[in-house]
Protein backbone atom coordinates (compact mmCIF):
# COMPACT_ATOMS: atom_id res chain seq x y z
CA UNK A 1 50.51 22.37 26.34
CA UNK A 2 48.81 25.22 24.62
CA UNK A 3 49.46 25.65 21.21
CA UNK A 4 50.60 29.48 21.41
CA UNK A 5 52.63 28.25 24.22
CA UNK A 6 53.99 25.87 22.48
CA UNK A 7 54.72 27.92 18.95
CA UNK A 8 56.68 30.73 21.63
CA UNK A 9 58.99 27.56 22.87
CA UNK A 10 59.64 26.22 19.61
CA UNK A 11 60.78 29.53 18.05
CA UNK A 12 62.58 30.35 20.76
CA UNK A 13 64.41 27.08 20.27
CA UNK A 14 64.81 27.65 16.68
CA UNK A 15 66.39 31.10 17.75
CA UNK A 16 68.91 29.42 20.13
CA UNK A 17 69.77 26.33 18.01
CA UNK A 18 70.82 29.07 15.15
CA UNK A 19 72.69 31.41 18.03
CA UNK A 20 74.55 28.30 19.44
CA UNK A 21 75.18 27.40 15.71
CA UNK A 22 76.99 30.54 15.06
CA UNK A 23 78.31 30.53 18.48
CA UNK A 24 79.86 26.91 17.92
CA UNK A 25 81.26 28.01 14.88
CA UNK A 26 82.93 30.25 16.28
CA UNK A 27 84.00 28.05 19.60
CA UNK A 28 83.41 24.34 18.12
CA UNK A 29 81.49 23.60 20.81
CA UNK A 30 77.60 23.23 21.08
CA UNK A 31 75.55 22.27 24.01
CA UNK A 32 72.06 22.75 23.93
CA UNK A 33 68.98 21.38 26.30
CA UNK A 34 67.30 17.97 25.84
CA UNK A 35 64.51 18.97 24.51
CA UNK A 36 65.62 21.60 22.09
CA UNK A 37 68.26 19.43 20.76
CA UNK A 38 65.53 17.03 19.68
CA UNK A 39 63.63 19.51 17.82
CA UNK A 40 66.89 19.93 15.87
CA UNK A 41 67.67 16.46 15.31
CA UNK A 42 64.22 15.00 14.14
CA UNK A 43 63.90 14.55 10.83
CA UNK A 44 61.15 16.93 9.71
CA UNK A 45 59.28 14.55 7.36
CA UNK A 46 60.26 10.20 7.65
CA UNK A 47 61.26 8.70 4.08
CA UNK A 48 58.27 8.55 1.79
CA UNK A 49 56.65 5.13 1.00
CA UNK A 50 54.24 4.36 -1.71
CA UNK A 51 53.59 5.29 -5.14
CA UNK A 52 52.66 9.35 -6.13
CA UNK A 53 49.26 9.98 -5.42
CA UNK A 54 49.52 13.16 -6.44
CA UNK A 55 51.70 16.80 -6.65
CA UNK A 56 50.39 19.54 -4.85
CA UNK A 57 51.38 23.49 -4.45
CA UNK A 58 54.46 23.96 -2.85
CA UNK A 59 53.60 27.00 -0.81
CA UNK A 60 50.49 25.10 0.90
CA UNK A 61 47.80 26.40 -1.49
CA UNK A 62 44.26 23.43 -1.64
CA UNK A 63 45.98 23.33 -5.48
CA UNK A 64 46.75 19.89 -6.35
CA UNK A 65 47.52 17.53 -10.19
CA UNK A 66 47.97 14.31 -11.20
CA UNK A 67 50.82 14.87 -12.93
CA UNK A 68 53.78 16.71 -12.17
CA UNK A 69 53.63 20.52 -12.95
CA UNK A 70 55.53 23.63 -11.73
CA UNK A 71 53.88 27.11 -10.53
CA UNK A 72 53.95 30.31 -12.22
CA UNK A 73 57.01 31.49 -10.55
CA UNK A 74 59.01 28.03 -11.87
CA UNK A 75 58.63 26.48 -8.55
CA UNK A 76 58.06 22.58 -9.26
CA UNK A 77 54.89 20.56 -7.47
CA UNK A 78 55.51 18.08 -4.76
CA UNK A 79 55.16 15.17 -4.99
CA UNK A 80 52.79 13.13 -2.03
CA UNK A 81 52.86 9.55 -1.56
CA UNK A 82 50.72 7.02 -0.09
CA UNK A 83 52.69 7.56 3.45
CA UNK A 84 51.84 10.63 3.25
CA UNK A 85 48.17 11.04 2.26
CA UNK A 86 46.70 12.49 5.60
CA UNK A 87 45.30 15.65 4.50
CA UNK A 88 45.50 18.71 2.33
CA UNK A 89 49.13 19.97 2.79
CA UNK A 90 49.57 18.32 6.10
CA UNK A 91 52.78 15.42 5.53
CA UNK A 92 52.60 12.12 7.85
CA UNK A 93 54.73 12.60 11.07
CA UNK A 94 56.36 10.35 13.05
CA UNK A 95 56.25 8.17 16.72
CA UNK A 96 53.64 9.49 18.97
CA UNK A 97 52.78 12.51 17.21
CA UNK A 98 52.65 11.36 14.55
CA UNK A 99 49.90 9.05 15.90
CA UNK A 100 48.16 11.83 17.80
CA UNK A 101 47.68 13.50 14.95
CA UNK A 102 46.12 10.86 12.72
CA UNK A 103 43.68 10.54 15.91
CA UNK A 104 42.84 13.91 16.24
CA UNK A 105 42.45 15.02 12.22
CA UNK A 106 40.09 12.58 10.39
CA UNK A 107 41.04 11.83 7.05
CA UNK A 108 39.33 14.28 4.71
CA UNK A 109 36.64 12.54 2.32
CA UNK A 110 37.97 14.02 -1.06
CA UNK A 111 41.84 12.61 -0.64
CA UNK A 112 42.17 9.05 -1.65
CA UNK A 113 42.25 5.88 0.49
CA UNK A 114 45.64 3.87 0.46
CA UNK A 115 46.34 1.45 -2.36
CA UNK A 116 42.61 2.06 -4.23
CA UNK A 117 43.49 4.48 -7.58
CA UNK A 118 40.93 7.45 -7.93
CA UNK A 119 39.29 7.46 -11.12
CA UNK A 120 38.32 11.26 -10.69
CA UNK A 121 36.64 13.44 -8.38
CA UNK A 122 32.91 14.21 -8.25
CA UNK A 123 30.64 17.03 -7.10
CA UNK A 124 29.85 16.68 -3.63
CA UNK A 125 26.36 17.74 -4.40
CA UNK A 126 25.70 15.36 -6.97
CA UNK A 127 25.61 17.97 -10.04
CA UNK A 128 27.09 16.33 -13.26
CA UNK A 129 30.57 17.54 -12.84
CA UNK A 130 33.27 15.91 -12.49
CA UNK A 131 37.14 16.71 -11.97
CA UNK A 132 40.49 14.85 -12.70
CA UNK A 133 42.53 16.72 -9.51
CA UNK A 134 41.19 17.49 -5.95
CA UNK A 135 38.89 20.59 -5.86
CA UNK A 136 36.49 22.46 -3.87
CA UNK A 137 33.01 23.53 -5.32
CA UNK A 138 31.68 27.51 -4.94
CA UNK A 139 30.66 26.64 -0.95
CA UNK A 140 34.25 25.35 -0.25
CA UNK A 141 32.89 21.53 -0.14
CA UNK A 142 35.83 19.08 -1.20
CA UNK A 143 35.08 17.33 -4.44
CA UNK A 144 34.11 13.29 -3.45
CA UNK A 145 37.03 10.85 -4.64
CA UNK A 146 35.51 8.50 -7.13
CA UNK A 147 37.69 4.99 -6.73
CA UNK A 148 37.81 2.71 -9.77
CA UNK A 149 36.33 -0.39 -8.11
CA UNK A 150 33.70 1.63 -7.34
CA UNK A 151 32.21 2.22 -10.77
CA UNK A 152 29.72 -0.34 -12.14
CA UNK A 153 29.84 -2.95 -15.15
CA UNK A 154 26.33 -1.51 -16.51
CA UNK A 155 24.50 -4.44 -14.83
CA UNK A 156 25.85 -3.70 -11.33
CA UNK A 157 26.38 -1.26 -9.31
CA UNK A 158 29.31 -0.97 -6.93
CA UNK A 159 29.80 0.96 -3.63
CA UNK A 160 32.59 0.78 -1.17
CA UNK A 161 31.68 -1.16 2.19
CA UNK A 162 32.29 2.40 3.67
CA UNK A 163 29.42 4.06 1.86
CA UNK A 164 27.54 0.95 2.51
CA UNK A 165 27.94 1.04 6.20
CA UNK A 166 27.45 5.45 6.68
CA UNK A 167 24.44 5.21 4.38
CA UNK A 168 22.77 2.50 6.77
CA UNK A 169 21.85 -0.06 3.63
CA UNK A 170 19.74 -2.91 5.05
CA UNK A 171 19.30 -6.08 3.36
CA UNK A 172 16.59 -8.80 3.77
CA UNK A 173 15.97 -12.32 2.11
CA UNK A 174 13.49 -12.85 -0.40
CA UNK A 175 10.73 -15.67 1.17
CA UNK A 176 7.29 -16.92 0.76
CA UNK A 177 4.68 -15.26 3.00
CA UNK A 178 0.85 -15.20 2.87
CA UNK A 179 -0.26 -11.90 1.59
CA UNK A 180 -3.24 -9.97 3.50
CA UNK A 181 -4.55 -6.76 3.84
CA UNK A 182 -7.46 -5.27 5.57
CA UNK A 183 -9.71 -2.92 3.36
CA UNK A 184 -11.44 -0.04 5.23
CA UNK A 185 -14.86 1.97 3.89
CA UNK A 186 -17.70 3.94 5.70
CA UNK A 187 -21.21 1.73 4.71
CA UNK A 188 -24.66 2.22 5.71
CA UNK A 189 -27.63 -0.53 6.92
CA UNK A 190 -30.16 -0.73 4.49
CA UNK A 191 -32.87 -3.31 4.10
CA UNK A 192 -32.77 -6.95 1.78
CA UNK A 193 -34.32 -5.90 -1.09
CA UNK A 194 -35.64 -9.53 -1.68
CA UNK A 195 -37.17 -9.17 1.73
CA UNK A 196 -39.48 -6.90 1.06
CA UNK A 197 -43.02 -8.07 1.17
CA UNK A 198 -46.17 -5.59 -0.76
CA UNK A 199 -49.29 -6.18 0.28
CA UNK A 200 -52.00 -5.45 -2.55
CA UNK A 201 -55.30 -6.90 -3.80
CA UNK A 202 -55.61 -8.38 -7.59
CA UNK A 203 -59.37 -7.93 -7.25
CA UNK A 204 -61.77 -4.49 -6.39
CA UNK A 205 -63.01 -4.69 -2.97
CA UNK A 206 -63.69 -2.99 0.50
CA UNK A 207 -61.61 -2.92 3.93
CA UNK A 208 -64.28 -3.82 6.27
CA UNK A 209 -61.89 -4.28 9.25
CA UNK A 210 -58.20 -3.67 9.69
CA UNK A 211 -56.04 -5.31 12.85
CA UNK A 212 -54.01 -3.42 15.19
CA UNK A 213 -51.18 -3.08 13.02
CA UNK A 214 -49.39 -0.13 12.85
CA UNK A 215 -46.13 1.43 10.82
CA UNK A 216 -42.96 -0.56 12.64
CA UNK A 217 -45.54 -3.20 14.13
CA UNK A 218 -43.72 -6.82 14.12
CA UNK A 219 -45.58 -9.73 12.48
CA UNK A 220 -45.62 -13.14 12.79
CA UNK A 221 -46.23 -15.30 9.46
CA UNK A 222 -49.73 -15.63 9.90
CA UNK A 223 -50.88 -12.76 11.71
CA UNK A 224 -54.32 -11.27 10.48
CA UNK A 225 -53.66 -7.85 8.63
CA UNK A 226 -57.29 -7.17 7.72
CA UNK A 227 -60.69 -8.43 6.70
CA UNK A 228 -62.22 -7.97 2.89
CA UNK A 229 -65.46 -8.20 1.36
CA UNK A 230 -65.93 -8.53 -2.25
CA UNK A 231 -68.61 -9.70 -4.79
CA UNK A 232 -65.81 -10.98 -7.03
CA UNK A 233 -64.77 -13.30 -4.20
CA UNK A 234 -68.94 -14.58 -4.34
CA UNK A 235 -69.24 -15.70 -7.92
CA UNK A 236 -65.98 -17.43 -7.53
CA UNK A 237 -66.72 -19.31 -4.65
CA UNK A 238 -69.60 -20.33 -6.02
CA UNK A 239 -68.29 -21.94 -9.10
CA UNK A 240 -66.05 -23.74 -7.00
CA UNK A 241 -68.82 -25.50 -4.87
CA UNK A 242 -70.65 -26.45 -8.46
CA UNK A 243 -67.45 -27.72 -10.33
CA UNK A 244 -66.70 -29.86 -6.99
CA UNK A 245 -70.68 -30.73 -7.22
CA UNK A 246 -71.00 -31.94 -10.51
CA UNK A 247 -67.45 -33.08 -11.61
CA UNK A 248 -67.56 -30.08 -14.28
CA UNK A 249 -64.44 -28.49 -14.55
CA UNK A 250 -60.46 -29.11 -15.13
CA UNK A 251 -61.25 -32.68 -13.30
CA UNK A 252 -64.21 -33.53 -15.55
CA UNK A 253 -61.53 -36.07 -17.69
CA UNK A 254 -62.53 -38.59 -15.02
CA UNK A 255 -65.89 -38.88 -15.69
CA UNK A 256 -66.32 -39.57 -19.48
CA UNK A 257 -70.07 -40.31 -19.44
CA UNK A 258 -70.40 -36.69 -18.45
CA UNK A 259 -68.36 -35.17 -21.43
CA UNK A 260 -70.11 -37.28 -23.93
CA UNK A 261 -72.70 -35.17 -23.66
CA UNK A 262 -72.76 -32.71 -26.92
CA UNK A 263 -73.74 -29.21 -24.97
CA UNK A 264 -71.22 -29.39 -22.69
CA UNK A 265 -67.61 -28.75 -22.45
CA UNK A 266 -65.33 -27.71 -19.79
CA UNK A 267 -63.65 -24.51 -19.09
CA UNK A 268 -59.97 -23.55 -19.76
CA UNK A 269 -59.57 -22.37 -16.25
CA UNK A 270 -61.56 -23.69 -13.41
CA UNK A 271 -62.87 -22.14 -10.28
CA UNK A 272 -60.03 -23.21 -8.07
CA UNK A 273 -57.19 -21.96 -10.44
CA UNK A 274 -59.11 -18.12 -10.50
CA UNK A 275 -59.10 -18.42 -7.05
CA UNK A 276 -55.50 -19.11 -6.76
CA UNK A 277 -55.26 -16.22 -9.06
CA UNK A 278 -57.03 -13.71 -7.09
CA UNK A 279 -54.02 -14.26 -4.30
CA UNK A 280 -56.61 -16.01 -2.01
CA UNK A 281 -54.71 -18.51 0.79
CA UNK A 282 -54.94 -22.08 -0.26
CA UNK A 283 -56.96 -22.71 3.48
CA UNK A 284 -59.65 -20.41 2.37
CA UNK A 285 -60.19 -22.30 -1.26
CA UNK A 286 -59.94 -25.47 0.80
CA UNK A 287 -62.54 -24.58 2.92
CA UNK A 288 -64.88 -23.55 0.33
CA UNK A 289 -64.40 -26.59 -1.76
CA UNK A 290 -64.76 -28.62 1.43
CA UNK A 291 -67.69 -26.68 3.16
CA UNK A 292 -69.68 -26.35 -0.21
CA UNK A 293 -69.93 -22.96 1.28
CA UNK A 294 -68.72 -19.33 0.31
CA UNK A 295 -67.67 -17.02 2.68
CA UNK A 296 -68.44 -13.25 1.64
CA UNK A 297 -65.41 -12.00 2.97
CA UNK A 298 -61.60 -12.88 3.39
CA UNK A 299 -59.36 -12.39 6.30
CA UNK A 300 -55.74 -11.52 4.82
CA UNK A 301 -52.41 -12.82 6.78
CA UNK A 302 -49.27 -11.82 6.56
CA UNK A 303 -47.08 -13.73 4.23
CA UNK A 304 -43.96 -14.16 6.59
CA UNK A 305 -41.97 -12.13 9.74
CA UNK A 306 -41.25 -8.82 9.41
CA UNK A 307 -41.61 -5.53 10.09
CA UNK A 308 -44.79 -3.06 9.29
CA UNK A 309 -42.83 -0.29 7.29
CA UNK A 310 -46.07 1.23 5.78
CA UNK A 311 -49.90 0.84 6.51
CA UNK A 312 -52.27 2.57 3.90
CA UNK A 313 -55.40 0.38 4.33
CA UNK A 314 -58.08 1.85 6.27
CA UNK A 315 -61.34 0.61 7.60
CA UNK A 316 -63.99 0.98 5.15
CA UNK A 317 -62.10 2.78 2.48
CA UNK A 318 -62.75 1.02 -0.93
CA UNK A 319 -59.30 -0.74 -2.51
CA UNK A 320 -58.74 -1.51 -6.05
CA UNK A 321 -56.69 -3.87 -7.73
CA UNK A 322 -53.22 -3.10 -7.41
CA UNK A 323 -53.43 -0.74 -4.87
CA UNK A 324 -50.56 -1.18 -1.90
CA UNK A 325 -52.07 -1.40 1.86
CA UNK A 326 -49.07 -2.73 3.28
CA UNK A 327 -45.14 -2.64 3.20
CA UNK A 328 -43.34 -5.71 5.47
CA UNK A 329 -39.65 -6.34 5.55
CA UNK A 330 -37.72 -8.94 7.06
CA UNK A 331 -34.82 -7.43 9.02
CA UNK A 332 -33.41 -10.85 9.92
CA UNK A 333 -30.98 -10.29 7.10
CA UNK A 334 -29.49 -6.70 6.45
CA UNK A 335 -27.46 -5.02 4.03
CA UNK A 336 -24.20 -2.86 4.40
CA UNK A 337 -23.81 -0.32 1.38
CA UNK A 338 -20.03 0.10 1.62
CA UNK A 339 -18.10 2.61 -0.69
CA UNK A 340 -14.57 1.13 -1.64
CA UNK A 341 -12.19 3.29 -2.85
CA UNK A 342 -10.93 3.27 -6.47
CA UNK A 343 -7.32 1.94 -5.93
CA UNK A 344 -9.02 -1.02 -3.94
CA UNK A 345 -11.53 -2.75 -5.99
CA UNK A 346 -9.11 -4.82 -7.72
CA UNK A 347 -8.22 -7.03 -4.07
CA UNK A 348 -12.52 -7.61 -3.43
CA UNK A 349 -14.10 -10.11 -4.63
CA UNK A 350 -17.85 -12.06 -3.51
CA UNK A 351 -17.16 -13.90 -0.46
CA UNK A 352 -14.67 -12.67 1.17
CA UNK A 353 -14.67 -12.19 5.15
CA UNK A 354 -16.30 -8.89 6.44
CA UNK A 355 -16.54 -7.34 9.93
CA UNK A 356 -18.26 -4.15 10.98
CA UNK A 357 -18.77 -2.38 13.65
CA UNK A 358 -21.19 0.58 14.38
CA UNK A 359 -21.70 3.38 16.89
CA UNK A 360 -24.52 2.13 18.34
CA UNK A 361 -23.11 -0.91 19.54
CA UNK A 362 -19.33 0.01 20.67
CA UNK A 363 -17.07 -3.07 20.53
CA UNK A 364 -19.84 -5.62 19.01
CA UNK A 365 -18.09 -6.89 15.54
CA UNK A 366 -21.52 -8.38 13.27
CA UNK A 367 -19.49 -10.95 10.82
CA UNK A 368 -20.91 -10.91 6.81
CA UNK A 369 -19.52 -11.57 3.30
CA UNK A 370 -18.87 -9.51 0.08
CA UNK A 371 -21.85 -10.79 -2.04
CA UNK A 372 -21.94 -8.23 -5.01
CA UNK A 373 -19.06 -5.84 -6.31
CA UNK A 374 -21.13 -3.17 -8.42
CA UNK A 375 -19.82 -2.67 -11.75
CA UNK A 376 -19.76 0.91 -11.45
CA UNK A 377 -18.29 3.85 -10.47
CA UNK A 378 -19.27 6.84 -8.73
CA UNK A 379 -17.02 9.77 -10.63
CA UNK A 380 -17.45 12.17 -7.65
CA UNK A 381 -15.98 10.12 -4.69
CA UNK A 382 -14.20 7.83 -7.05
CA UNK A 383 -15.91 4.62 -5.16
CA UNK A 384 -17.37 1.72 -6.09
CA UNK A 385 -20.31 0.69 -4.09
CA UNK A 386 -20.21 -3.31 -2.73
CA UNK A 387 -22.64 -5.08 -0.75
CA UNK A 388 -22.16 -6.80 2.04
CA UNK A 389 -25.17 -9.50 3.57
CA UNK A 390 -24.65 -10.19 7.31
CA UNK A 391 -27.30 -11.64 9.42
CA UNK A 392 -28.80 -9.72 11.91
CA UNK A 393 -29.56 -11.21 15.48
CA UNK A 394 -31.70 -9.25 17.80
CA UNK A 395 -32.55 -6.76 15.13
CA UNK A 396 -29.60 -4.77 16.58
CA UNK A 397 -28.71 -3.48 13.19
CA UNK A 398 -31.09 -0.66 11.93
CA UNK A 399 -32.28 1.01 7.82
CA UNK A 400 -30.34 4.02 7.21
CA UNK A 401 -27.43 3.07 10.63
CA UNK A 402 -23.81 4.03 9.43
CA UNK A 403 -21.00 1.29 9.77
CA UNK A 404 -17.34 0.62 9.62
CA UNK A 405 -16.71 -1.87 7.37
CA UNK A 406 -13.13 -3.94 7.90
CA UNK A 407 -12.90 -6.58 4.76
CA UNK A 408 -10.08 -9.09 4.76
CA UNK A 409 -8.24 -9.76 1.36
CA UNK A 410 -5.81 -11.89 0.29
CA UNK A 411 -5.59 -15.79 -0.32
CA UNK A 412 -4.72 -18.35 2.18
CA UNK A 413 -1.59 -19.67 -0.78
CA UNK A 414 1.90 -18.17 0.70
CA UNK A 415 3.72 -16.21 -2.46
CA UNK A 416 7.06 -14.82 -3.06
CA UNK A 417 6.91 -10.86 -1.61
CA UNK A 418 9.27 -8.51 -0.88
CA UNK A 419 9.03 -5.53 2.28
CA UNK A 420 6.95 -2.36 0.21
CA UNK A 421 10.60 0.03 0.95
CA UNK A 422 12.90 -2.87 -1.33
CA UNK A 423 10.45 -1.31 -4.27
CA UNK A 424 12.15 1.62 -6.03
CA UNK A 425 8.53 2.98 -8.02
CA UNK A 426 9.09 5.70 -10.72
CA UNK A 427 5.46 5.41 -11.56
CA UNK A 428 6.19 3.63 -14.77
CA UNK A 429 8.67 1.17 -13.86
CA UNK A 430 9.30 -1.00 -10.47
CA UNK A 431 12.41 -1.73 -9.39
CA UNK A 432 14.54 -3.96 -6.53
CA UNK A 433 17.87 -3.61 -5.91
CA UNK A 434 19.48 -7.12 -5.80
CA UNK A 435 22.27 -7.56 -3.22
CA UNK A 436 24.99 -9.58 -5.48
CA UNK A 437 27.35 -9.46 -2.32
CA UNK A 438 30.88 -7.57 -2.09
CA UNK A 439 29.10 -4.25 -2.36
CA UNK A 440 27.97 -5.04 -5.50
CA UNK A 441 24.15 -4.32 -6.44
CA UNK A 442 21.93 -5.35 -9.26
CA UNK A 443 18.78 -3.68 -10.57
CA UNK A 444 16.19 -5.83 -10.93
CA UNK A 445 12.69 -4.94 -13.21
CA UNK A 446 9.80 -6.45 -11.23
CA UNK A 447 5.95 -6.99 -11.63
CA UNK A 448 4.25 -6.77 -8.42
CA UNK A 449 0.90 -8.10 -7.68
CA UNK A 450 -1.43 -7.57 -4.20
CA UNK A 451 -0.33 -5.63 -1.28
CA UNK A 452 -0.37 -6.31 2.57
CA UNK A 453 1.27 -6.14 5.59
CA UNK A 454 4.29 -4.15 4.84
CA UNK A 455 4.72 -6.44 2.08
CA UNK A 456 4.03 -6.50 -1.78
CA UNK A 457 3.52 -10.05 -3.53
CA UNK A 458 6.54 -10.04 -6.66
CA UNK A 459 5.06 -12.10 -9.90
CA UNK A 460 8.16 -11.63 -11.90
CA UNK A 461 11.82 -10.40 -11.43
CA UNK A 462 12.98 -12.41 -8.26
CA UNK A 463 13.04 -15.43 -6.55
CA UNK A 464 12.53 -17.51 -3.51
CA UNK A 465 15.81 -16.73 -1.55
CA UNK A 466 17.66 -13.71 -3.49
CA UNK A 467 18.67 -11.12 -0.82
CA UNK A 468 17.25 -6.86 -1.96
CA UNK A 469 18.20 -3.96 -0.19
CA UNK A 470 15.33 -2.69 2.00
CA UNK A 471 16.89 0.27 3.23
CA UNK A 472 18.89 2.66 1.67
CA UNK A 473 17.99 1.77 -2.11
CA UNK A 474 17.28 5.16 -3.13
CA UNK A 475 20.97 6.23 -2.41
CA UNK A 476 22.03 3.55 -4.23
CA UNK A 477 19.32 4.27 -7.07
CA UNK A 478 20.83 7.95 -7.00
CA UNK A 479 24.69 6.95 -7.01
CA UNK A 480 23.94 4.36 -9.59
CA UNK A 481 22.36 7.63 -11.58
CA UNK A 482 25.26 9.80 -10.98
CA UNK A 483 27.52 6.84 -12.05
CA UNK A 484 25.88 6.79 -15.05
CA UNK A 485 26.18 10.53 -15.89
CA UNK A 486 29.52 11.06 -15.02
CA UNK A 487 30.56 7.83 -17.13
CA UNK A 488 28.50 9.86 -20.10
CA UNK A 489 30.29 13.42 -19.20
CA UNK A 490 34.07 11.54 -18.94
CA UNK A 491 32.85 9.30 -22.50
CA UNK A 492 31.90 12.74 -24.33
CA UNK A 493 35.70 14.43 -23.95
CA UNK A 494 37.70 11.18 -24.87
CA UNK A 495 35.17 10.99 -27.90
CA UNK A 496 35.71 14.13 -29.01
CA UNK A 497 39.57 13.36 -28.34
CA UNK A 498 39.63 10.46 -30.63
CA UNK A 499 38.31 12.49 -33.38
């Protein structure tokens, strides 16, 4: 039935019960419909049950008190028990209605739940105020009912299974779990430093014939770079072929019948050791000392594999000691330059797993290891530089190619860790929220160590097992505030009273 509908019957019934009243007063007799004579005859309110929760207006206005008081014009408070706590003015009815009604009209948030006694009433906003009676703030919202089981012990903080279960608070067991995490940085290729061969003479001399070896030429160990002539290489030789001729030289100790003789003495440094000296191969001295002959020129052979990064020597041009004619690197083994960020130096350390990847070869992973950390900083990209050594098959991996570098951290040891959300972080303290059970919750200080994996490894403050709230934490971090501040604001007035 509509409800204007139904207001018209009901007056109208209310008009007729009073006419038939007077008219049985007149007559003594009444007779009245079914349904009207109900409305007459149920009780408007059942018998109240419960203790006084509290008085309010008795003209309907949101005023309410927690003891009993009268209005302005005398007229005394009502009083509203636990029966009928169902909203703001509105008194528990009874059979169907009465349940239709609970149904339809949720219980409002700021009245108080049956046999729990309200401590007071907070802002719904959260502002330190608080209130001893119901009230409204300046937007009309109903001041929050603040229960007294609710309010912690100082170590604890407790919240009704109600505000547990709208606030969606998740809880998760405390366990052992390997901790890993996957370090990303931009790098670049560059050549093995210690790979790096010069090519230079230690004696003056002339380039009489250079092979076909050009910049980015590979060698072979062995393979002829270019032919010298010089008269140093003569007079050398040829003290070699007399010291091997006549015993006269760092070997001479053998023959002592040679070195009795009073004019003659041998050398400090022998033929063979200047040789050496001069960076001549040990073949060529070989074959002088075997030969008794000496060549006027050298052929010069490059000392290992590599690459041809730089050819100065040219036919006929004159070379000095010292001077470089060649530059040969070894690209078997490659560098990657990688710059770590600040905030992730601390997890690297030498020989851990590396894997990069570069444009040039989409989906090919080349496998290495951290081998130095650099023990500085580069202020303007706040980076540290590491290096990474990887071998390099094929010679896929090019001087000067970028790369995505993917380094694996962590240890191989499970640890006691908690999920990264259960961490409350105010920058200078870390905090868990400890799940003591019957809504009851227990900060917790904690020192955390290395991160991975959704999950941060916990040195001190919990153990193997405890149970911390992974979701919802910061409401209970902010309720366990406002607790706090509202137990300061009521302490300050009954201070103040006591003095």
């Amino acid at each position: 039935m509509k409800p204007l509908l139904k207001g018209v019957l009901t007056v109208a019934a209310i008009l007729a019960a009073a006419g038939a009243g007077l008219w049985a007063g007149q007559t003594g007799i009444v007779k009245l419909p079914g349904h009207v004579a109900s409305l007459i005859t149920e009780p408007a309110n059942p018998a109240s049950q419960g203790p006084v929760i509290y008085y309010r207006d008795p003209s309907g206005k949101p005023l309410y008190s927690l003891t009993p008081k009268t209005t302005p014009d005398g007229k005394a408070y009502v009083a509203v028990h636990a029966s009928e706590d169902i909203g703001f003015g509105k008194p528990r009815t009874t059979g169907d209605a009465a349940n239709a009604t609970a149904e339809a009209e949720p219980q409002d948030a700021s009245l108080p739940e049956q046999g729990r006694k309200i401590i007071h009433y907070r802002n719904p906003m959260g502002l330190p105020d608080i209130s001893p009676v119901p009230k409204k703030d300046s937007m009309g919202m109903d001041y929050i009912p603040v229960y007294e089981d609710e309010v912690d012990d100082g170590d604890t903080v407790k919240i009704s299974p109600g505000k547990i279960q709208r606030t969606g608070v998740k809880t998760e067991a405390v366990s052992k779990r390997q901790i890993s995490r996957d370090i990303r940085a931009p790098g670049v290729v560059e050549l093995d430093e210690r790979r790096i061969t010069v090519i230079a003479l230690r004696f003056d001399g002339y380039i009489e014939k250079v092979a076909d070896v050009t910049t980015g030429t590979h060698l072979k160990k062995g393979a002829p770079l270019m032919t010298i002539y010089a008269p140093e290489l003569l007079s050398a030789g040829a003290r070699l072929v007399i010291e091997e001729q006549t015993g006269w030289g760092p070997t001479a100790g053998k023959n002592r019948d040679f070195l009795k003789a009073d004019n003659l003495r041998a050398p400090v440094i022998g033929a063979r050791r200047r040789l050496e000296n001069m960076g001549l191969p040990i073949e060529f001295i070989d074959n002088i000392a075997r030969t008794r002959e000496v060549p006027d020129t050298v052929v010069w052979r490059a000392p290992g594999d590599g690459i041809v990064l730089e050819r100065r020597a040219v036919e006929g041009m004159r070379a000095a000691a010292g001077d470089v004619l060649f530059r040969i690197a070894d690209h078997s083994v490659v560098w990657i330059m990688a710059d770590v960020a600040e905030g992730d130096i601390g997890a690297l350390k030498p020989g851990q797993s590396v894997k990069v990847t570069t444009r040039a070869h989409p989906g090919r992973v080349f496998n290495g290891k951290v081998a130095v950390i650099y023990p500085h900083l580069m202020k303007e990209t706040r980076t540290a530089r590491v290096r990474i050594e990887l071998p390099n098959p094929n010679l896929a991996l090019l001087p000067g190619m970028y790369a995505d570098v993917d380094i694996a951290t962590g240890s191989d040891e499970p640890v006691v860790a908690v999920p990264q959300s259960a961490v409350v972080d105010s920058g200078a303290q870390q905090v868990v929220l400890l799940d003591r059970g019957e809504g009851r919750f227990e900060p917790r200080d904690v020192k955390l160590g290395r991160k991975g994996d959704g999950y941060v490894e916990v040195l001190n403050g919990v153990n193997d097992g405890d149970r911390v709230v992974v979701d919802g934490n910061f409401l209970i971090d902010a309720e366990s505030n406002l607790q706090s501040a509202l137990r300061g604001l009521s302490a300050a007035p009954a201070k103040a009273a006591s003095q």
